[in-house]
Protein backbone atom coordinates (compact mmCIF):
# COMPACT_ATOMS: atom_id res chain seq x y z
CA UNK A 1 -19.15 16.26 -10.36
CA UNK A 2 -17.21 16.19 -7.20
CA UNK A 3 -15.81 12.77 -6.77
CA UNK A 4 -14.72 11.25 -3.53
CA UNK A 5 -11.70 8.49 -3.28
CA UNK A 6 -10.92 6.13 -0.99
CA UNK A 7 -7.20 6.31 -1.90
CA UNK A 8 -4.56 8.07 -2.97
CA UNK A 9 -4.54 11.10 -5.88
CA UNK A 10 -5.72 11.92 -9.15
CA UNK A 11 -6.50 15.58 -10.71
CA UNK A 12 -10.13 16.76 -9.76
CA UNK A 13 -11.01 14.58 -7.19
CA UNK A 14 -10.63 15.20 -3.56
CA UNK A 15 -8.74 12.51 -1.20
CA UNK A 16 -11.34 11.57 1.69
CA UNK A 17 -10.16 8.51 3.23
CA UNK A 18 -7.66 5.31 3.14
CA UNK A 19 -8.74 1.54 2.72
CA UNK A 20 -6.76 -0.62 4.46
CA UNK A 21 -7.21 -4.62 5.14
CA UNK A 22 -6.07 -5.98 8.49
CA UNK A 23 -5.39 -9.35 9.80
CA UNK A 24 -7.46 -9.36 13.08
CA UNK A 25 -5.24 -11.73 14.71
CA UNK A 26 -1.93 -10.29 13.72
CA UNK A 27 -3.18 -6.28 13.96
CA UNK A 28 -1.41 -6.08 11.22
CA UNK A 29 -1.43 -5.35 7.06
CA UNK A 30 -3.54 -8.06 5.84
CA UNK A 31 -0.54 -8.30 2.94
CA UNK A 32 2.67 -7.31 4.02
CA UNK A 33 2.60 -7.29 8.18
CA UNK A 34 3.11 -3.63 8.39
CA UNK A 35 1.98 -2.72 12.45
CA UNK A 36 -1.77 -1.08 12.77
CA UNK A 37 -0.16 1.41 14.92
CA UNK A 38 2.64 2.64 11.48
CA UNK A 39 -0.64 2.47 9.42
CA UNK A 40 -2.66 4.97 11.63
CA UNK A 41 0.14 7.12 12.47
CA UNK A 42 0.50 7.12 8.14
CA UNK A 43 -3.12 8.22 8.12
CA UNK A 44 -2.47 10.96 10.63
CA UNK A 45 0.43 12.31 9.03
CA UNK A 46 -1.87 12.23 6.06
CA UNK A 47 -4.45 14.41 7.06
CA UNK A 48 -7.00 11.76 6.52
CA UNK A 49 -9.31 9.27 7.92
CA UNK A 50 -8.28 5.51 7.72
CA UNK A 51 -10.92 2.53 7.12
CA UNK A 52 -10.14 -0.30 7.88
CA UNK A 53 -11.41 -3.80 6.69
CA UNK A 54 -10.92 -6.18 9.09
CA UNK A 55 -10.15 -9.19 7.98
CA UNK A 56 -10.24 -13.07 9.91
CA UNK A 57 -7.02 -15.37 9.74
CA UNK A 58 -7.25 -17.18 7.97
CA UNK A 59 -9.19 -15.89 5.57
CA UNK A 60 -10.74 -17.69 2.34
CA UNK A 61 -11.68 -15.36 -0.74
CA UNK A 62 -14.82 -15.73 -0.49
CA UNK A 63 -14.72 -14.23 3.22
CA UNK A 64 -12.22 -11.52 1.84
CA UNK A 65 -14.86 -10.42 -1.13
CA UNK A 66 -17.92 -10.26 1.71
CA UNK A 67 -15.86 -8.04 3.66
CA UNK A 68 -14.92 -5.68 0.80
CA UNK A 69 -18.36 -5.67 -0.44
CA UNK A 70 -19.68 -4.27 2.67
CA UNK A 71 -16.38 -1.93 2.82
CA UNK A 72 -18.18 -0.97 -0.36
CA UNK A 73 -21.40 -0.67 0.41
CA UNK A 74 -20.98 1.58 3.09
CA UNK A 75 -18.16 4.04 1.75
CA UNK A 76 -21.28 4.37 -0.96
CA UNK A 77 -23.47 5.40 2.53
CA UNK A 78 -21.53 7.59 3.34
CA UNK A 79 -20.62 9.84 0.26
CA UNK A 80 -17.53 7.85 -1.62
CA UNK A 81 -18.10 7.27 -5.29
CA UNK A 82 -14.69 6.31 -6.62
CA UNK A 83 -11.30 4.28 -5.40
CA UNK A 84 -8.02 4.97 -6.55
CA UNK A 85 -5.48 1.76 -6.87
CA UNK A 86 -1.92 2.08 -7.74
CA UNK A 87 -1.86 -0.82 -9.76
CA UNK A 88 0.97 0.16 -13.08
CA UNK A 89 0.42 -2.64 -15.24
CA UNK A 90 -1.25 -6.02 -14.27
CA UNK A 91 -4.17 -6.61 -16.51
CA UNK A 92 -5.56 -9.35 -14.66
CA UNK A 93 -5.54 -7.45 -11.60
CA UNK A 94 -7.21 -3.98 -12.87
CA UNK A 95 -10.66 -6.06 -14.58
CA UNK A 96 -10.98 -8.11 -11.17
CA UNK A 97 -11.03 -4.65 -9.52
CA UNK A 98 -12.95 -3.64 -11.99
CA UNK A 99 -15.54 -6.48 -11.77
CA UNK A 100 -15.74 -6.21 -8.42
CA UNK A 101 -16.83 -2.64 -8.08
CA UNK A 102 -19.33 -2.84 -11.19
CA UNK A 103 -22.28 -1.73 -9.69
CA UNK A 104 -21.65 -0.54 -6.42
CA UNK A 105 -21.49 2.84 -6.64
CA UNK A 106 -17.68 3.21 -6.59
CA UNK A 107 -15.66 4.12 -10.12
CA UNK A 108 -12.60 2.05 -10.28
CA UNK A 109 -10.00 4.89 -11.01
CA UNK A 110 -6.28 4.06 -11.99
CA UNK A 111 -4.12 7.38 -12.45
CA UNK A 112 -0.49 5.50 -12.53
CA UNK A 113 -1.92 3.11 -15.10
CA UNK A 114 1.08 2.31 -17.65
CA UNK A 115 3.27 4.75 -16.71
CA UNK A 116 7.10 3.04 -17.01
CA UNK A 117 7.66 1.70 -13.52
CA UNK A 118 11.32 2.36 -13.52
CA UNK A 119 10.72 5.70 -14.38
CA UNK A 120 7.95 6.16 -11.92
CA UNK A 121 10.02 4.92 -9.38
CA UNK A 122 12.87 7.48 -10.03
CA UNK A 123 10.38 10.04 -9.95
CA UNK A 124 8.56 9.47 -6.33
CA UNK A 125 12.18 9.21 -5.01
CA UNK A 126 13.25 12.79 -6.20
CA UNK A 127 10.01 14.19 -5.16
CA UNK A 128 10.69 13.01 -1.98
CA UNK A 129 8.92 10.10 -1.00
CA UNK A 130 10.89 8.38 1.73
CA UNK A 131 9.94 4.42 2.29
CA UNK A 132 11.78 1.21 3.58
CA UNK A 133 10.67 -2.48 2.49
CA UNK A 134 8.80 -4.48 4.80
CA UNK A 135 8.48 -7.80 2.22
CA UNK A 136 10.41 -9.62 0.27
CA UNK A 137 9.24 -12.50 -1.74
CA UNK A 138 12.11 -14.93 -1.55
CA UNK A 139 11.70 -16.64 -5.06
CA UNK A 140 11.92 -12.80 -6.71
CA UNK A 141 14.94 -10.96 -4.53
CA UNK A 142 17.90 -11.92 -1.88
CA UNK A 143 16.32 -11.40 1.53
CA UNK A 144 19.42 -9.15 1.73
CA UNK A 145 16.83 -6.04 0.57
CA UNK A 146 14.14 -7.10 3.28
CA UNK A 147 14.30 -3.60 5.11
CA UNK A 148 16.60 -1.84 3.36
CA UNK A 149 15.45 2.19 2.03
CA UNK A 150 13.39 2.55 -1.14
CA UNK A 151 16.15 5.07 -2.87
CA UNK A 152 18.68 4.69 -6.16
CA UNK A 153 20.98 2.76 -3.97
CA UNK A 154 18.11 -0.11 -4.24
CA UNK A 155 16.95 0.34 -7.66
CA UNK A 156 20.57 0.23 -8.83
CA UNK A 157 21.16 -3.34 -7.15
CA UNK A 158 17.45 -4.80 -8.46
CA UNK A 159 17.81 -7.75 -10.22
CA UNK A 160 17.09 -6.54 -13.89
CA UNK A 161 14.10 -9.10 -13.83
CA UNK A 162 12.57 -7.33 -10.98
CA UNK A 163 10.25 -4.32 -11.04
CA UNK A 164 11.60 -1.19 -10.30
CA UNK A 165 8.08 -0.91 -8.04
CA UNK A 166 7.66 -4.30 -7.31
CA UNK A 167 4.42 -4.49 -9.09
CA UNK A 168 4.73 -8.57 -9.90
CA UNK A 169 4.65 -8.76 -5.69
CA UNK A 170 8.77 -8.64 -5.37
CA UNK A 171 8.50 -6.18 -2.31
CA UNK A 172 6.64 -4.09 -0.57
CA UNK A 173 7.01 -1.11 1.20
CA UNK A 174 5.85 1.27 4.30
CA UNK A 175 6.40 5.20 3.26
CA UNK A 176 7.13 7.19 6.34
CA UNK A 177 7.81 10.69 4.18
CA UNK A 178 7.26 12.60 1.14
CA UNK A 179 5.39 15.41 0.19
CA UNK A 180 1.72 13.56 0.58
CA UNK A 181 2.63 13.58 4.92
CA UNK A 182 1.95 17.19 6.42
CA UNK A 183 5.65 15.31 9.35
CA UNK A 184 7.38 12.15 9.00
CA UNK A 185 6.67 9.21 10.58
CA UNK A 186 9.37 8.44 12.89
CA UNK A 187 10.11 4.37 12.52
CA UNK A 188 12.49 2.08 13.68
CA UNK A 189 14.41 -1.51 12.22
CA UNK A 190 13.21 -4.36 14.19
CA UNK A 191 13.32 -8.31 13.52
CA UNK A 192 13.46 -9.75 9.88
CA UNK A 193 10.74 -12.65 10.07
CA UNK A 194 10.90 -15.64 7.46
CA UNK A 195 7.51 -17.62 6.98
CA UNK A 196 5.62 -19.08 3.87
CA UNK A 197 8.76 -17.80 1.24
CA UNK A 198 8.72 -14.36 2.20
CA UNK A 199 11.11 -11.91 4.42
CA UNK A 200 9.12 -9.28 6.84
CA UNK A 201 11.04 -6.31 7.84
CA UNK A 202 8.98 -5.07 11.08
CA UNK A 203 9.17 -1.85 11.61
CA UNK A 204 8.62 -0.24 14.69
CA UNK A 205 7.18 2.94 15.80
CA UNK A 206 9.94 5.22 17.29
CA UNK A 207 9.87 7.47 19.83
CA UNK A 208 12.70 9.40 18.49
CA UNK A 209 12.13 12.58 16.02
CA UNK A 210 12.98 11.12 12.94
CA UNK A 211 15.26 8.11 11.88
């Protein structure tokens, strides 16, 4: 059977789409504040069609869940029947994803599952992938590595209580190259933001061709 994700890659089944949430007051990544206009330009570069969940601020769980349900319920409508997360290791994490989706149509499918992060991480960098950090929780890393390159440089300096891919929440991070992107995605340093213990590194579309 043919089987249709809504992210990211996994032998024998063919990428159709990206599921992103948005804050609809911010027009930005519901989690980490990366611009709408890096996310679609990501999508582009991609070669694939973005959905987006939009997503009120503030925005309770239960308001979050409704949301993703219908996200759901009509990625099921039109053709979807699995979603691939990234998640590496968090138990807790993979069965709420896992009770969520029970039922709907969509398999839960996790193809990094368990594979050692620090080794993971080593292993996107040489095979390209090219990505800055736009968070930084403050009670995990010095704000010091809020928009600094994902490369060996930064895994060398990492705390050794922090995950090599930040899986416990220590960072995230906006890719702008690598071998999934048919171009790059030219991006700019803007203003480091501090608000609610975290750092945000805003990145800004650039103009130029390439960094």
């Amino acid at each position: 059977m043919r089987s249709h994700a809504l992210q990211s890659g996994i032998m024998g089944v063919e990428i159709a789409g990206l599921l992103t949430t948005f804050n609809q007051v911010a027009d930005r990544v519901a989690m980490h504040a990366v611009r709408r206009t890096l996310v679609e330009a990501q999508a582009a570069a991609a070669g694939l069609p973005l959905r987006a969940v939009e997503l009120p601020w503030p925005c309770s769980n239960e308001e979050y869940e409704s949301r993703m349900a219908e996200a759901c319920r009509a990625a099921v409508a039109d053709g979807f029947d699995a979603v691939v997360f990234g998640d590496l290791f968090l138990r807790d994490v993979r069965e709420y994803r896992e009770r969520k989706l029970a039922g709907t149509g969509l398999e839960p499918l996790f193809p990094l599952w368990e594979i050692p992060t620090r080794d993971l991480a080593r292993e996107m960098i040489r095979g390209g992938l090219r990505a800055r950090i736009t968070c930084v929780d403050k009670k995990a890393l010095d704000t010091r590595f809020a928009g600094r390159e994902f490369d060996e440089a930064l895994l060398a300096d990492l705390p050794p209580q922090a995950d090599p891919c930040g899986e416990n929440g220590e960072f995230h991070t906006f890719a702008y190259a690598g071998p999934m992107f048919q171009h790059p995605i030219p991006v700019a340093a803007g203003e480091l933001r501090d608000a609610d213990g975290f750092v945000f590194a805003d990145l800004l579309p650039s103009m130029e061709g390439g960094l």
